[in-house]
C-alpha atoms as a PDB file:
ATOM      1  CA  UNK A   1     271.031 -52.681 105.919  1.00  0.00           C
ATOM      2  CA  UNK A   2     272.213 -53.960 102.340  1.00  0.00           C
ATOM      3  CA  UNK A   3     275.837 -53.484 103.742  1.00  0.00           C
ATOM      4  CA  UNK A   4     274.922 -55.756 106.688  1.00  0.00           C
ATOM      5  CA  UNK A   5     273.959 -58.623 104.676  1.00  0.00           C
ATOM      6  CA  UNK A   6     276.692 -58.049 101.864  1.00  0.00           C
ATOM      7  CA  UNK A   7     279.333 -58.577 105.346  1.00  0.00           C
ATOM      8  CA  UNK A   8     277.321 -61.702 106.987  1.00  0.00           C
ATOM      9  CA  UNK A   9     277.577 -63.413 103.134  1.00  0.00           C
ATOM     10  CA  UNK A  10     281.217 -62.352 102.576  1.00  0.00           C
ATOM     11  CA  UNK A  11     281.934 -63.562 106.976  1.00  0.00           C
ATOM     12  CA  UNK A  12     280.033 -66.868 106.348  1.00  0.00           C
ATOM     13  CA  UNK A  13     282.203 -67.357 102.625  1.00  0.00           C
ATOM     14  CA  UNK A  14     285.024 -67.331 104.515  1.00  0.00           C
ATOM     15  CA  UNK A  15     284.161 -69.401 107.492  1.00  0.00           C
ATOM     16  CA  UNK A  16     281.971 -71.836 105.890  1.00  0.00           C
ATOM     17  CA  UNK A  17     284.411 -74.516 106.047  1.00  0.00           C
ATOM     18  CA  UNK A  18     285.092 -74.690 109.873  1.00  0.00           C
ATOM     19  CA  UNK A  19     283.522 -77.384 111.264  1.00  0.00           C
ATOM     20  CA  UNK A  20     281.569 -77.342 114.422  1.00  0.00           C
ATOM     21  CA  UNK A  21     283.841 -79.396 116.601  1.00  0.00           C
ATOM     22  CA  UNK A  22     286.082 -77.121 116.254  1.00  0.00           C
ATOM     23  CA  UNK A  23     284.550 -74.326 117.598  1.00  0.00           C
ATOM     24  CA  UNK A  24     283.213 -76.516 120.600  1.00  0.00           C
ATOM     25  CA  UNK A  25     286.712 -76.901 121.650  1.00  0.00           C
ATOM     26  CA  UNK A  26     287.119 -73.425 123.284  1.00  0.00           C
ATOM     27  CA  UNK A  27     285.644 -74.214 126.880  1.00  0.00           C
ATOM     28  CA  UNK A  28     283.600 -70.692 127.241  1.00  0.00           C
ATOM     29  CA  UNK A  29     281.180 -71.685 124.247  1.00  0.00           C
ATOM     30  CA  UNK A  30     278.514 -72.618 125.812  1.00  0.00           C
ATOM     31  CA  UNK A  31     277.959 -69.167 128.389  1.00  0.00           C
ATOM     32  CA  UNK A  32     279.107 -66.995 125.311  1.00  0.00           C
ATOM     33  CA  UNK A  33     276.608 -68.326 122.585  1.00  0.00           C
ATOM     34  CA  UNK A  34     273.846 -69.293 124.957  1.00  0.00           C
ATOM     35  CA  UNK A  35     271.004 -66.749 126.717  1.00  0.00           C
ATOM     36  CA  UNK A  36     268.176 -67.148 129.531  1.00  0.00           C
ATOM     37  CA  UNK A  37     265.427 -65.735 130.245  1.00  0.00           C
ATOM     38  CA  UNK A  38     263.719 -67.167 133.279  1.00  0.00           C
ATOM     39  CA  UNK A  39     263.858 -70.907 133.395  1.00  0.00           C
ATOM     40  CA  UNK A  40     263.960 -70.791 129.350  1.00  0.00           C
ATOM     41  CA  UNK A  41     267.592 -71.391 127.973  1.00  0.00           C
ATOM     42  CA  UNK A  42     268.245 -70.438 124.320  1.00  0.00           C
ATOM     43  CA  UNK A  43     271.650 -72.328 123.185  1.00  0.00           C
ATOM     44  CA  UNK A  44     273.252 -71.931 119.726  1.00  0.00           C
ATOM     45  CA  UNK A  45     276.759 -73.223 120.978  1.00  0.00           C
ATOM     46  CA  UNK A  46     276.494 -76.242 118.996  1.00  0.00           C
ATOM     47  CA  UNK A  47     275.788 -73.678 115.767  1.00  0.00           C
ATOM     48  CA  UNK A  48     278.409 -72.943 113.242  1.00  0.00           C
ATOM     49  CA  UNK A  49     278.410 -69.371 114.141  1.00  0.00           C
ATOM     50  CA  UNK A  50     281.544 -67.454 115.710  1.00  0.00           C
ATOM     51  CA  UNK A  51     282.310 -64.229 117.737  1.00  0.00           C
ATOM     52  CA  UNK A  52     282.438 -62.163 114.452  1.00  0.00           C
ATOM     53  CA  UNK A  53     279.372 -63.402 113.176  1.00  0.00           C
ATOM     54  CA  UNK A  54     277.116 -63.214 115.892  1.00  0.00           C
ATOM     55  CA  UNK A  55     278.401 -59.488 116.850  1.00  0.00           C
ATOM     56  CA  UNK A  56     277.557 -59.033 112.414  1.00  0.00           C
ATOM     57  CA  UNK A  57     274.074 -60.488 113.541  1.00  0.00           C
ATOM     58  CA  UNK A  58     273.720 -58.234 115.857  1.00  0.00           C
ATOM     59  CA  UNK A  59     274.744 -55.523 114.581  1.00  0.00           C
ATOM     60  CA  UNK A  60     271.891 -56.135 111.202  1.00  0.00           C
ATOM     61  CA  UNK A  61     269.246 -56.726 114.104  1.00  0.00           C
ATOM     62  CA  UNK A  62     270.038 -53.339 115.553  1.00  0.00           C
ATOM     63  CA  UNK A  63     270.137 -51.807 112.168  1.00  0.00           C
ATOM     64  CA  UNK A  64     266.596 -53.175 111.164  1.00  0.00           C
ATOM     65  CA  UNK A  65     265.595 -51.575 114.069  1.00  0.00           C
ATOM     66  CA  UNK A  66     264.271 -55.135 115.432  1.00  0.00           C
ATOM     67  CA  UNK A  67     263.647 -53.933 118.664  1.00  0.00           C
ATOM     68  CA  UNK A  68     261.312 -51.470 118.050  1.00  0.00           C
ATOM     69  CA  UNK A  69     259.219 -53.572 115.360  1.00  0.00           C
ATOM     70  CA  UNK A  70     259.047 -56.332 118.718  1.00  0.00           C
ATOM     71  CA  UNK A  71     257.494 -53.465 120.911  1.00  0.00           C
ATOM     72  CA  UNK A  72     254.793 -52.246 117.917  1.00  0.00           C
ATOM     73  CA  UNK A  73     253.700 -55.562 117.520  1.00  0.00           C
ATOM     74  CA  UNK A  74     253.622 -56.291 121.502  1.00  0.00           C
ATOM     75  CA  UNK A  75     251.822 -53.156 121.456  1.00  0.00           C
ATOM     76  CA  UNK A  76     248.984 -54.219 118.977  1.00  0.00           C
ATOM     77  CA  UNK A  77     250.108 -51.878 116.030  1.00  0.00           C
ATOM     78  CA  UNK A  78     249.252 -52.564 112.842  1.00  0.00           C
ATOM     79  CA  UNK A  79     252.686 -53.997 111.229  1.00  0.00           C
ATOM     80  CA  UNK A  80     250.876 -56.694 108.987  1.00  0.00           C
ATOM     81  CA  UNK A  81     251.596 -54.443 105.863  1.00  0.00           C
ATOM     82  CA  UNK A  82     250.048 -56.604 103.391  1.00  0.00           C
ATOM     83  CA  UNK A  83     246.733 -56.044 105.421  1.00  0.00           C
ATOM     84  CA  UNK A  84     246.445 -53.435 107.141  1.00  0.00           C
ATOM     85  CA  UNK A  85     246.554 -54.685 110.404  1.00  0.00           C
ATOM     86  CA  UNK A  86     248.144 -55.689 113.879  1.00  0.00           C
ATOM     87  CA  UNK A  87     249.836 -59.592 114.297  1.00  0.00           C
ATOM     88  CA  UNK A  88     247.444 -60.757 117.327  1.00  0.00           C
ATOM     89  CA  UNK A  89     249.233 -64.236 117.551  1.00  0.00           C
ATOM     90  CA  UNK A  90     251.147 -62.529 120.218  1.00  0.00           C
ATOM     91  CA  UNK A  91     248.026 -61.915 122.066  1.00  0.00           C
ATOM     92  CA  UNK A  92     246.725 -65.923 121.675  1.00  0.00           C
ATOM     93  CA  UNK A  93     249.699 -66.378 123.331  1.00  0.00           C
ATOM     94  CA  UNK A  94     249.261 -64.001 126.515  1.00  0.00           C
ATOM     95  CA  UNK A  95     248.524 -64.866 129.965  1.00  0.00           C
ATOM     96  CA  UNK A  96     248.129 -61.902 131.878  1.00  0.00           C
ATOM     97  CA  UNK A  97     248.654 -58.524 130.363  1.00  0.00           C
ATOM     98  CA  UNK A  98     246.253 -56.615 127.793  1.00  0.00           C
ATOM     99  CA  UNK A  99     246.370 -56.540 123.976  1.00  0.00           C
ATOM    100  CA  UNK A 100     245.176 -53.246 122.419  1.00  0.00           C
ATOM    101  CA  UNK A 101     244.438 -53.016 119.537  1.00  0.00           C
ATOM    102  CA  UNK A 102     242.849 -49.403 117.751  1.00  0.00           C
ATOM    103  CA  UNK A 103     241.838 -48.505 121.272  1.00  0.00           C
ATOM    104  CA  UNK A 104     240.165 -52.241 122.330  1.00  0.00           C
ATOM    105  CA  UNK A 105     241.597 -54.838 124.441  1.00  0.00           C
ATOM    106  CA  UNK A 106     240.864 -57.563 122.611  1.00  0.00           C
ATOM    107  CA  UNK A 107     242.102 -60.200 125.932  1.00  0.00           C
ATOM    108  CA  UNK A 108     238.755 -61.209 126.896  1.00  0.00           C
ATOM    109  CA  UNK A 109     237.691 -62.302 123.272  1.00  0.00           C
ATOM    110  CA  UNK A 110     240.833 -64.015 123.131  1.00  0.00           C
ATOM    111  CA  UNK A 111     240.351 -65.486 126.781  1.00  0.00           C
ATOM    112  CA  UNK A 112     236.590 -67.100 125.446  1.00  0.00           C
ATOM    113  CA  UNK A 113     237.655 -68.300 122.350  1.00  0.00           C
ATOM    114  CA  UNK A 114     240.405 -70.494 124.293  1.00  0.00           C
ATOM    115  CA  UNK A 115     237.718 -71.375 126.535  1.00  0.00           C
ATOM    116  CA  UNK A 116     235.208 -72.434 123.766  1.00  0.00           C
ATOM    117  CA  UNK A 117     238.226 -74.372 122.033  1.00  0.00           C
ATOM    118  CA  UNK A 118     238.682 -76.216 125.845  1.00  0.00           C
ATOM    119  CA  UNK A 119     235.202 -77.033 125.436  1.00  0.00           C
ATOM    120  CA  UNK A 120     235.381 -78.424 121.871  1.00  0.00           C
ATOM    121  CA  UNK A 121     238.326 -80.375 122.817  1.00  0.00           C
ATOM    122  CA  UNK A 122     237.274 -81.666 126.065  1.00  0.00           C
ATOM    123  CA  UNK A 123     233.785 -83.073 124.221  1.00  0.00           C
ATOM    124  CA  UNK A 124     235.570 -84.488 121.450  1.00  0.00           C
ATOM    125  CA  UNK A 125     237.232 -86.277 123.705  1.00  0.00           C
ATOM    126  CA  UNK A 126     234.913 -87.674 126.205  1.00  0.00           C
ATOM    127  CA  UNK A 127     233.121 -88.268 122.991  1.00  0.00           C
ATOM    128  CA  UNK A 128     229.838 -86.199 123.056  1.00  0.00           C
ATOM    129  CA  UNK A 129     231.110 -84.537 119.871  1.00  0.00           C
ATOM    130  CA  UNK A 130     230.581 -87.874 117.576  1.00  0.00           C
ATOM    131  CA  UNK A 131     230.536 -88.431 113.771  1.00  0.00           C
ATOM    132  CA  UNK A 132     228.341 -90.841 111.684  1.00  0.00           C
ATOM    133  CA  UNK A 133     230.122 -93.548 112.909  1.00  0.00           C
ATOM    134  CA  UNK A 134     230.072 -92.727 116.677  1.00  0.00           C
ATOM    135  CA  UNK A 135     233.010 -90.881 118.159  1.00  0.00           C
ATOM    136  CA  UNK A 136     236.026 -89.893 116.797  1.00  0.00           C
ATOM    137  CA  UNK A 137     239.012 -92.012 116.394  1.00  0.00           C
ATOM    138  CA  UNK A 138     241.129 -90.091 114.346  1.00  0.00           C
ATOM    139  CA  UNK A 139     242.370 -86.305 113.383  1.00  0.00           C
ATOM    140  CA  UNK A 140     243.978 -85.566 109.804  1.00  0.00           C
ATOM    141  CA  UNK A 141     245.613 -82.258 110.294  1.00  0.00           C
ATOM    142  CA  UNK A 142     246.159 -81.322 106.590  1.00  0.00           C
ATOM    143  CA  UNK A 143     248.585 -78.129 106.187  1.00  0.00           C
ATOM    144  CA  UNK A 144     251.726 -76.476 104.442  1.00  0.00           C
ATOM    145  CA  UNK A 145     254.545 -74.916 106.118  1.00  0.00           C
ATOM    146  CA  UNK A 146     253.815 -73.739 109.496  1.00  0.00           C
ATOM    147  CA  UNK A 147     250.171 -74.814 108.888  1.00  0.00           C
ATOM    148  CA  UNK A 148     251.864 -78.376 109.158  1.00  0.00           C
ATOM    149  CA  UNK A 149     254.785 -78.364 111.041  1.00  0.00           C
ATOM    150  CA  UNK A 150     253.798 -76.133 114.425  1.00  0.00           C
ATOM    151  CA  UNK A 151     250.835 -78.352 114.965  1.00  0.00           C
ATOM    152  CA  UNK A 152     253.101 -82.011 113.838  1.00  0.00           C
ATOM    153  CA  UNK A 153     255.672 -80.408 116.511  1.00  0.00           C
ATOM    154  CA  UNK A 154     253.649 -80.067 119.712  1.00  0.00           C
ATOM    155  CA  UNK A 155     251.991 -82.968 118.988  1.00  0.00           C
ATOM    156  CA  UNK A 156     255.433 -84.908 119.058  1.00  0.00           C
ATOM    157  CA  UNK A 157     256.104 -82.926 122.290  1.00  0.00           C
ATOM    158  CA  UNK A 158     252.815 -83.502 123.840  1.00  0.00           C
ATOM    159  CA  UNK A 159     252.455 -87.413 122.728  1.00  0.00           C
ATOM    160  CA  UNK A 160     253.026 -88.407 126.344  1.00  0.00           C
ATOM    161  CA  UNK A 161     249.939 -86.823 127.650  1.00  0.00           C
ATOM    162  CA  UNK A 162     247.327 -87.649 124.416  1.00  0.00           C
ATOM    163  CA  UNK A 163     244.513 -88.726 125.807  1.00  0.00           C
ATOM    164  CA  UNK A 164     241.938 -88.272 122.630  1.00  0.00           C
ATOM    165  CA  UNK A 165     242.252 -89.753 118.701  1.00  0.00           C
ATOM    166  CA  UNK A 166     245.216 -90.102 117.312  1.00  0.00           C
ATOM    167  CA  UNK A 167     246.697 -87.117 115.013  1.00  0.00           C
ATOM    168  CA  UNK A 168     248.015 -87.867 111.470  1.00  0.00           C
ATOM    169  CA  UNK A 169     249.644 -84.642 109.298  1.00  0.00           C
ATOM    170  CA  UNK A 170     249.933 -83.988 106.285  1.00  0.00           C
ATOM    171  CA  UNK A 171     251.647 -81.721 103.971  1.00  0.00           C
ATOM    172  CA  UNK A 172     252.653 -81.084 100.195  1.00  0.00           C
ATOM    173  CA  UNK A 173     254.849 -78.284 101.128  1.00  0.00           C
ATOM    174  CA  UNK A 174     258.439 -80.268  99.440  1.00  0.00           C
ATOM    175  CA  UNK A 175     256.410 -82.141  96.416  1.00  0.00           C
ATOM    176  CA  UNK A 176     255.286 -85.539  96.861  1.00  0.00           C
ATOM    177  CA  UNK A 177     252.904 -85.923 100.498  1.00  0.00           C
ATOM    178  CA  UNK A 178     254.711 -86.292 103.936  1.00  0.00           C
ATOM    179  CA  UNK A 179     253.134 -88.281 107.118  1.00  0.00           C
ATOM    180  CA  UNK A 180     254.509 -87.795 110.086  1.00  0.00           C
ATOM    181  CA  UNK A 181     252.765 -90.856 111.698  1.00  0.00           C
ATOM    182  CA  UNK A 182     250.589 -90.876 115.146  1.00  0.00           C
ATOM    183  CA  UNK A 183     252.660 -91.432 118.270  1.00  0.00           C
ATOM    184  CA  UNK A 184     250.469 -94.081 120.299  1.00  0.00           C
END
């Protein structure tokens, strides 16, 4: 796999330089560096990747053996190798199909924990969950990393339908504190 990355650094020395505009110029871009899967469209076009350098990508994913570490972890095996055990976020994630993990489906405690967070969220609020000062008005969501950013994303994305206290983040990941401020 070494020899994979040594040829992706060496590819992207050497093609560093070309601008994106460039590449946009060859009119079957956007079908060649774009997928779909269902009514989901993935498109690096507008990337600075080429031809060469996604079939290089490729070509490390296969020899990672990516494929198979996506169906052990679909699968509920235990990949987390610092401890010991399966990556369930794939599971808080699933709609329909069951997650098992050493022999238990673990779908319907997944299924009532989303219901009991539906519940929090839905009291909070109509405001029957309420502070000292009556109900809530505001959420600080305090994080680093993906801590921060996942939640400061969807709540960007879902701003149009907020209907509960405004959201304020907060991070120290890059040094001195970032806001992102509430969208009202």
């Amino acid at each position: 796999m070494t020899n994979h990355w040594q040829r992706l650094r060496d590819h992207h020395a050497q093609i560093k330089d070309l601008r994106i505009a460039e590449l946009l110029d060859n009119p079957s871009r956007a079908p060649e560096f774009s997928a779909r899967h269902g009514e989901m469209l993935f498109d690096f076009s507008k990337t600075g990747i080429d031809v060469k350098g996604l079939a290089m990508l490729l070509e490390l994913a296969q020899s990672a053996d990516v494929g198979a570490k996506r169906d052990a972890m679909f699968a509920g095996a235990q990949i987390n190798e610092t401890e010991g055990r399966a990556v369930l976020h794939t599971a808080l994630r699933n709609l329909q199909a069951d997650v098992v993990v050493d022999g238990e489906n673990v779908m319907p405690e997944v299924r009532a924990t989303h219901a009991r967070m539906a519940d929090f969220a839905r009291a909070l609020r109509d405001g029957k969950i309420t502070g000292q000062g009556g109900a809530y008005t505001d959420v600080v969501n305090i994080g680093i990393g993906g801590s921060d950013l996942g939640p400061a994303m969807a709540y960007i994305a879902l701003a149009p339908y907020a209907d509960g206290p405004r959201c304020h983040f907060v991070s120290n990941w890059t040094g001195p504190i970032s806001m992102i401020p509430c969208v009202d």
